[in-house]
PDB file of N, CA and C in Angstrom:
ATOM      1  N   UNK A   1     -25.223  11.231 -31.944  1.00  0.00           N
ATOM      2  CA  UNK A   1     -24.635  10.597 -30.795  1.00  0.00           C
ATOM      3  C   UNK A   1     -24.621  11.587 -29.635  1.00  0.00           C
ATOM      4  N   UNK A   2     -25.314  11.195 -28.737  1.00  0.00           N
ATOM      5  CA  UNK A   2     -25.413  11.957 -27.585  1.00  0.00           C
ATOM      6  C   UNK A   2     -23.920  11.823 -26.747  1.00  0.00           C
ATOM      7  N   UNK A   3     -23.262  13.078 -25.940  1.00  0.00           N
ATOM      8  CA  UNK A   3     -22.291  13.355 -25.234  1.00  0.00           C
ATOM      9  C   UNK A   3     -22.084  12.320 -24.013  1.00  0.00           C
ATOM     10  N   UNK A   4     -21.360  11.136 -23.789  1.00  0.00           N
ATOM     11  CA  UNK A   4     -21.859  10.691 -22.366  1.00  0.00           C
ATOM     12  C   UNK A   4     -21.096  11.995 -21.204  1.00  0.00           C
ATOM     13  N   UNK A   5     -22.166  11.641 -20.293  1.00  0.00           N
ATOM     14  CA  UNK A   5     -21.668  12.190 -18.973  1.00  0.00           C
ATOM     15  C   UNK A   5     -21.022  11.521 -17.980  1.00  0.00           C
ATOM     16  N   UNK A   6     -20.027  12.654 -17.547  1.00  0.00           N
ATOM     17  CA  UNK A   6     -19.331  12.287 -16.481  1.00  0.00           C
ATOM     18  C   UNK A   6     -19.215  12.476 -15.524  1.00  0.00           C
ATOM     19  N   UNK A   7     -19.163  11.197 -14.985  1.00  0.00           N
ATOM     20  CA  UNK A   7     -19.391  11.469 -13.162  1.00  0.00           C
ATOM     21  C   UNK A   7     -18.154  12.041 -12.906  1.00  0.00           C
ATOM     22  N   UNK A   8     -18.354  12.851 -11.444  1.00  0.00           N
ATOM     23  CA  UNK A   8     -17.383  13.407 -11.142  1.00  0.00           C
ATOM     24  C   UNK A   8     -16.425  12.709 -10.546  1.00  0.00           C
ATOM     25  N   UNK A   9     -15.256  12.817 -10.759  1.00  0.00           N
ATOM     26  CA  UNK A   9     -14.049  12.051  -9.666  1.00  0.00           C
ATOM     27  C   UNK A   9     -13.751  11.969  -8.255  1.00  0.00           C
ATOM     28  N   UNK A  10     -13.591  11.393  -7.135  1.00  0.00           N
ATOM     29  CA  UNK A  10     -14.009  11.309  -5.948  1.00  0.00           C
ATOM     30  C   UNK A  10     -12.539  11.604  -5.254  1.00  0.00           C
ATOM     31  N   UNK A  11     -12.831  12.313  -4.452  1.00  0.00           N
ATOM     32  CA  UNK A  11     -11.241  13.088  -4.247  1.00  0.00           C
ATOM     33  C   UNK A  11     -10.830  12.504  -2.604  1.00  0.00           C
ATOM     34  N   UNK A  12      -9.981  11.918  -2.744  1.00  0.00           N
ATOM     35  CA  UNK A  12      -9.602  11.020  -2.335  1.00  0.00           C
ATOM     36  C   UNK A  12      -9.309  11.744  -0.825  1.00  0.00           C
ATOM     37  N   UNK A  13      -8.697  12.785  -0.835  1.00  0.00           N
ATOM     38  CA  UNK A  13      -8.843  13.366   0.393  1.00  0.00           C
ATOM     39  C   UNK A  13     -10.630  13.676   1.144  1.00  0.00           C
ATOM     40  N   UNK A  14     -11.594  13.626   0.724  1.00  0.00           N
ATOM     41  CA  UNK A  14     -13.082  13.821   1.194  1.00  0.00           C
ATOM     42  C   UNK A  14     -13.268  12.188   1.885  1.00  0.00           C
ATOM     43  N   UNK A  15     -12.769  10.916   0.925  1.00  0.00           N
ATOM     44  CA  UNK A  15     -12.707  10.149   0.923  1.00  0.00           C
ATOM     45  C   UNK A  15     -11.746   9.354   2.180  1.00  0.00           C
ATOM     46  N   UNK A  16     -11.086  10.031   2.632  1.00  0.00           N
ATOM     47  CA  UNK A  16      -9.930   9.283   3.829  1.00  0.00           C
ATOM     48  C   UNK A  16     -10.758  10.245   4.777  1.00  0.00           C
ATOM     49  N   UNK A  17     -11.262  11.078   5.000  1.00  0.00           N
ATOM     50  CA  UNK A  17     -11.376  11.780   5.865  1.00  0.00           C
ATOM     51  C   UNK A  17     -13.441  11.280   6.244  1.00  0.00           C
ATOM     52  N   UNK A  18     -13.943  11.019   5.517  1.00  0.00           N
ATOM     53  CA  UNK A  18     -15.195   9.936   5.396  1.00  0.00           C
ATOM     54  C   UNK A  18     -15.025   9.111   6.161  1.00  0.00           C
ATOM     55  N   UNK A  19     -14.106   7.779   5.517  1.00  0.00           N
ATOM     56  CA  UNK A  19     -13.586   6.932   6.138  1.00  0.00           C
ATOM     57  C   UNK A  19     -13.289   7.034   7.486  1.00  0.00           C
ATOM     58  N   UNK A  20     -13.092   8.160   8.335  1.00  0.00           N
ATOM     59  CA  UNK A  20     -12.572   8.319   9.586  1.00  0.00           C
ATOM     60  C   UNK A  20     -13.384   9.084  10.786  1.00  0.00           C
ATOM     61  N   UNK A  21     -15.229   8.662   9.625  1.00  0.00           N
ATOM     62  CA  UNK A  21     -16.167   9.760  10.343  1.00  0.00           C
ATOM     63  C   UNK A  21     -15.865  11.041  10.660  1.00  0.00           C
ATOM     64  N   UNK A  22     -14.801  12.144   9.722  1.00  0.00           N
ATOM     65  CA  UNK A  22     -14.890  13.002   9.741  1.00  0.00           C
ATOM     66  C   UNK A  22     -13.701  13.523  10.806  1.00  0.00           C
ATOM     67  N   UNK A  23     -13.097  12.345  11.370  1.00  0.00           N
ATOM     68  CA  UNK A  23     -12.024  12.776  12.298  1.00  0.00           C
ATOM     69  C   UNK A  23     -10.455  13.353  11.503  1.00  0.00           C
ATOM     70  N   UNK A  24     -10.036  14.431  11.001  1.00  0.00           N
ATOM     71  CA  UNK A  24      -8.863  14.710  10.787  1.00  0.00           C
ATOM     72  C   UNK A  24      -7.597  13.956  11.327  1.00  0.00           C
ATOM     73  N   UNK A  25      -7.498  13.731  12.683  1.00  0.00           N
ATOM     74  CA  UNK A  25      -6.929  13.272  13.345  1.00  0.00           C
ATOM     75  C   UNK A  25      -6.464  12.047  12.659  1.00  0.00           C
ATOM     76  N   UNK A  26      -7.231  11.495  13.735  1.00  0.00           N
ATOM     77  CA  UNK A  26      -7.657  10.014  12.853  1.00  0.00           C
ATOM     78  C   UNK A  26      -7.024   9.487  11.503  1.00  0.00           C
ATOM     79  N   UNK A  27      -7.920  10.698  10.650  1.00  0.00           N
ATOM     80  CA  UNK A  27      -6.933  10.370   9.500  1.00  0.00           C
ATOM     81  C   UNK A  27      -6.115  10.216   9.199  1.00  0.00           C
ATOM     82  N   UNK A  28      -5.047  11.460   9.872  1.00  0.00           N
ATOM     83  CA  UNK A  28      -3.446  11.848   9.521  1.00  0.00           C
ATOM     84  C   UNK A  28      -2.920  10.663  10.257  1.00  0.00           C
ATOM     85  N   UNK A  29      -3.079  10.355  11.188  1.00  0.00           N
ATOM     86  CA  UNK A  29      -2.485   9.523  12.226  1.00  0.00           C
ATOM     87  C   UNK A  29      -2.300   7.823  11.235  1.00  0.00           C
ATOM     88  N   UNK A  30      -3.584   7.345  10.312  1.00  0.00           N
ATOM     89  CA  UNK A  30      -3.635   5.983   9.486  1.00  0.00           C
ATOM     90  C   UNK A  30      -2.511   6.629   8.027  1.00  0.00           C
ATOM     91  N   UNK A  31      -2.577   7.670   7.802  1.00  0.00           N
ATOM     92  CA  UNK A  31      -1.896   7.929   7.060  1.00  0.00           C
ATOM     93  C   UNK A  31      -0.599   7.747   7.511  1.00  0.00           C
ATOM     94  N   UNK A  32      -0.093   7.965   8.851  1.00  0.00           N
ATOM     95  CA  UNK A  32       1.899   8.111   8.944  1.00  0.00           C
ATOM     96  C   UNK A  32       1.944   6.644   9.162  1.00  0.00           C
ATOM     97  N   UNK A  33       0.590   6.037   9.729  1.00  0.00           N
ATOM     98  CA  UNK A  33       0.938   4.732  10.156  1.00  0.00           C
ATOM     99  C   UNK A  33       1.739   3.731   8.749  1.00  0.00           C
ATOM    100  N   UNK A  34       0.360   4.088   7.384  1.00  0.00           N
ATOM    101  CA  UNK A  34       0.997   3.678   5.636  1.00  0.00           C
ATOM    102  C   UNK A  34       1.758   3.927   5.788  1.00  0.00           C
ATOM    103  N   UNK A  35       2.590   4.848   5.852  1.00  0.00           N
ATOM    104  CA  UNK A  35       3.326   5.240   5.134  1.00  0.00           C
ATOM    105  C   UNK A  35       4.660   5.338   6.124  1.00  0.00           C
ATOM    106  N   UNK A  36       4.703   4.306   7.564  1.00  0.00           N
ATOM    107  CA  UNK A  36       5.438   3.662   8.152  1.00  0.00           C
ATOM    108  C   UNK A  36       5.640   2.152   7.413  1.00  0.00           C
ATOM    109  N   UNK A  37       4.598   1.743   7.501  1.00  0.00           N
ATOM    110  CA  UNK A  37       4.702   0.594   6.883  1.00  0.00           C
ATOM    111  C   UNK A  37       5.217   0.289   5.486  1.00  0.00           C
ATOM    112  N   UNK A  38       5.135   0.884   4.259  1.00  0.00           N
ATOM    113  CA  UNK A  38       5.381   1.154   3.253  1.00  0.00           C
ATOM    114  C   UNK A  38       6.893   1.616   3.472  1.00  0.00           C
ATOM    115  N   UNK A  39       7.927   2.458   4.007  1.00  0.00           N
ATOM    116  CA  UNK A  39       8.918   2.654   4.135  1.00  0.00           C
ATOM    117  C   UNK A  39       9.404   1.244   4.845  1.00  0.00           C
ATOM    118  N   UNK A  40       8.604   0.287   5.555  1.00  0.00           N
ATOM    119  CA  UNK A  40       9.374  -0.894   6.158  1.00  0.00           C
ATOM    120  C   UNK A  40       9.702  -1.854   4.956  1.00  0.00           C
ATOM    121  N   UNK A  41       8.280  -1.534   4.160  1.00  0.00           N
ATOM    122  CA  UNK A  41       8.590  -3.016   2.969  1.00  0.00           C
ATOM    123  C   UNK A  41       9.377  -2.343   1.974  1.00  0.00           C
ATOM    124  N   UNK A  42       9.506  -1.087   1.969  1.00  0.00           N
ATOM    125  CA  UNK A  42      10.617  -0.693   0.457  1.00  0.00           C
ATOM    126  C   UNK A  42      12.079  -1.180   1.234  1.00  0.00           C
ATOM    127  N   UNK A  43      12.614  -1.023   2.512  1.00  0.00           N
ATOM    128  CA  UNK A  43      13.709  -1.323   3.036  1.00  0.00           C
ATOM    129  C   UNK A  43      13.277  -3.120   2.754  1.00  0.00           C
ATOM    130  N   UNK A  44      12.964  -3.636   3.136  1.00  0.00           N
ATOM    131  CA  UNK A  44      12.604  -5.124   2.879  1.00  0.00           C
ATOM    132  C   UNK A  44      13.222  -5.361   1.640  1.00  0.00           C
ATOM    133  N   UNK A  45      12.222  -4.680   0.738  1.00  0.00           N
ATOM    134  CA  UNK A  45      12.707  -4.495  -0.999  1.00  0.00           C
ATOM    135  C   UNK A  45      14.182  -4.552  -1.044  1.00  0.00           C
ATOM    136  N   UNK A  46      14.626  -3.496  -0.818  1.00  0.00           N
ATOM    137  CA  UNK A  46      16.171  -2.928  -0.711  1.00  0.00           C
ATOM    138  C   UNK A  46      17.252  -4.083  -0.761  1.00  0.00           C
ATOM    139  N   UNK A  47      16.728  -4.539   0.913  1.00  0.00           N
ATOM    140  CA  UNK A  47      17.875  -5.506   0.997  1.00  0.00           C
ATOM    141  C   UNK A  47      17.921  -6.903   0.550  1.00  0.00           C
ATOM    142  N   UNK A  48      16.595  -7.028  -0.703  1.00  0.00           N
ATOM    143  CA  UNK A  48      16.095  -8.461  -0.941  1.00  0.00           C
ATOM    144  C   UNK A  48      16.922  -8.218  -2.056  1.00  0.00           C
ATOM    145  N   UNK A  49      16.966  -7.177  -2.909  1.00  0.00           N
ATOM    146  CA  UNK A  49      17.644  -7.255  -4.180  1.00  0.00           C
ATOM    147  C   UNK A  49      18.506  -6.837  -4.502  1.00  0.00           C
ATOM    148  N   UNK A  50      19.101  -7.553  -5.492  1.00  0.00           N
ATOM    149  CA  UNK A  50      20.899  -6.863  -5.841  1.00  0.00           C
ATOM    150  C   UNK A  50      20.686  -6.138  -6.691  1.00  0.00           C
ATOM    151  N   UNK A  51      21.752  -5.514  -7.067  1.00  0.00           N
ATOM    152  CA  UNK A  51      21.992  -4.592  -7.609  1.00  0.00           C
ATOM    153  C   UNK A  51      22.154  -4.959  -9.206  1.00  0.00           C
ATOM    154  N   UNK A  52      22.210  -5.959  -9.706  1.00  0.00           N
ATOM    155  CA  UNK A  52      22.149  -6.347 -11.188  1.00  0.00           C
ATOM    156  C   UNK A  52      20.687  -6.300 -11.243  1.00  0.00           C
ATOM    157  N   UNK A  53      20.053  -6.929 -10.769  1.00  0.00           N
ATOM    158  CA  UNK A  53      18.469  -6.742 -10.863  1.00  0.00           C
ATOM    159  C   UNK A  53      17.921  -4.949 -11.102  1.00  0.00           C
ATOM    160  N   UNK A  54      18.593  -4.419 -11.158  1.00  0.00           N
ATOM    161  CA  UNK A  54      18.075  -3.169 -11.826  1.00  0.00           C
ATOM    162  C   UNK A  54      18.909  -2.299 -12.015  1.00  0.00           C
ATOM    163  N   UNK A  55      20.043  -2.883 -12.928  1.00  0.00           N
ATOM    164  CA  UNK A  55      20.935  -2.277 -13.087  1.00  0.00           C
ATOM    165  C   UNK A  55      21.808  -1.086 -12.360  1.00  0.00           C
ATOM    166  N   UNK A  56      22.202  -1.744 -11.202  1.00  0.00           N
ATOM    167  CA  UNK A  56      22.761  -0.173 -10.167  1.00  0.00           C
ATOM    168  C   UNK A  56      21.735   0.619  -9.318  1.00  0.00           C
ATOM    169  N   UNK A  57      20.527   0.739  -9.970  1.00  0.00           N
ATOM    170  CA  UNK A  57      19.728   1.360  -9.221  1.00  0.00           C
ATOM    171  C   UNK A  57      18.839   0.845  -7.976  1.00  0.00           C
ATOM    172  N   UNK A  58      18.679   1.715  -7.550  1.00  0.00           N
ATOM    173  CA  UNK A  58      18.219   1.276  -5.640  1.00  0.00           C
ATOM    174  C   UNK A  58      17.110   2.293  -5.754  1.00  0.00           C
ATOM    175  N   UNK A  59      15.858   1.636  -5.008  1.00  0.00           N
ATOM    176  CA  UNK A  59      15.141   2.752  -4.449  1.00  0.00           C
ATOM    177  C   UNK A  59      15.353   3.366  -3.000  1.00  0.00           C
ATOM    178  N   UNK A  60      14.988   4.693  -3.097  1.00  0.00           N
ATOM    179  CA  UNK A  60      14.893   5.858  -1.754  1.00  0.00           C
ATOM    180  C   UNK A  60      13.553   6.195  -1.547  1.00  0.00           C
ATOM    181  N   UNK A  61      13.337   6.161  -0.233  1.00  0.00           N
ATOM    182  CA  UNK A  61      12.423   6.967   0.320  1.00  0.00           C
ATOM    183  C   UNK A  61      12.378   8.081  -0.066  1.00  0.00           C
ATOM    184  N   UNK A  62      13.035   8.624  -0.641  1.00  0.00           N
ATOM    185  CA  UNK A  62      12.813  10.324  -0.709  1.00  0.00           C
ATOM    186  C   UNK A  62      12.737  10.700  -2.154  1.00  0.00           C
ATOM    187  N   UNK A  63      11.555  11.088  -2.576  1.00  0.00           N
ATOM    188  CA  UNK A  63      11.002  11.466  -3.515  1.00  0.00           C
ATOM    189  C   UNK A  63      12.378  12.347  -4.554  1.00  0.00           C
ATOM    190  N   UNK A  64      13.066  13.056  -4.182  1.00  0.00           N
ATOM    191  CA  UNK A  64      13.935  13.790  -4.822  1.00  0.00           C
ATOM    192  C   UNK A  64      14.945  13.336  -5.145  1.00  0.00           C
ATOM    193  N   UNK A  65      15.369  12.704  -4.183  1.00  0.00           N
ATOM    194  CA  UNK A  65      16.843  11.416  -4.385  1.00  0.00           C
ATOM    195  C   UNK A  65      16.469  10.125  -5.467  1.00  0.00           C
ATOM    196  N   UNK A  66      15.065   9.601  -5.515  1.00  0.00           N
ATOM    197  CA  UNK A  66      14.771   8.676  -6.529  1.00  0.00           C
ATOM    198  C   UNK A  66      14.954   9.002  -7.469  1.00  0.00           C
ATOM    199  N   UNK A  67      14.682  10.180  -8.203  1.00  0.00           N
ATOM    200  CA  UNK A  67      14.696  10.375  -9.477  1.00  0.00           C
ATOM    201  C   UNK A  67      15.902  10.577 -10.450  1.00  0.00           C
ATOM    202  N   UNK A  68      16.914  10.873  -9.311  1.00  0.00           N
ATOM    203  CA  UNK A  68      18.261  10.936 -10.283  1.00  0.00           C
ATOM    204  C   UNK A  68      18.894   9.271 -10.592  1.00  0.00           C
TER     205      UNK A  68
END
């Protein structure tokens, strides 16, 4: 049985920055825009659901505060 080969994984940063013909800018700028938007629909989230729906727990924007 021959070894299959593997393609390499496509790194997602080469990949946003492609996408933007190479503009950095550009990039960072579609990136805060996500990730404006994404903080609008987790607040959306927030205030759609109670608090029995996941037992007490709420999500945060902030990566460090979620986890406790």
């Amino acid at each position: 049985m021959r070894p299959k080969s593997r393609e390499p994984e496509a790194d997602p940063v080469d990949h946003i920055i492609a996408w933007h013909d190479g503009n950095h800018r550009a990039a960072i700028e579609t990136l805060m825009e996500d990730i404006q938007h994404l903080r609008m629909q987790l607040a959306l989230a927030t205030a759609a659901m109670g608090k029995g729906f996941t037992r007490g727990w709420l999500p945060n924007e902030n990566r460090d505060e979620s986890k406790r």
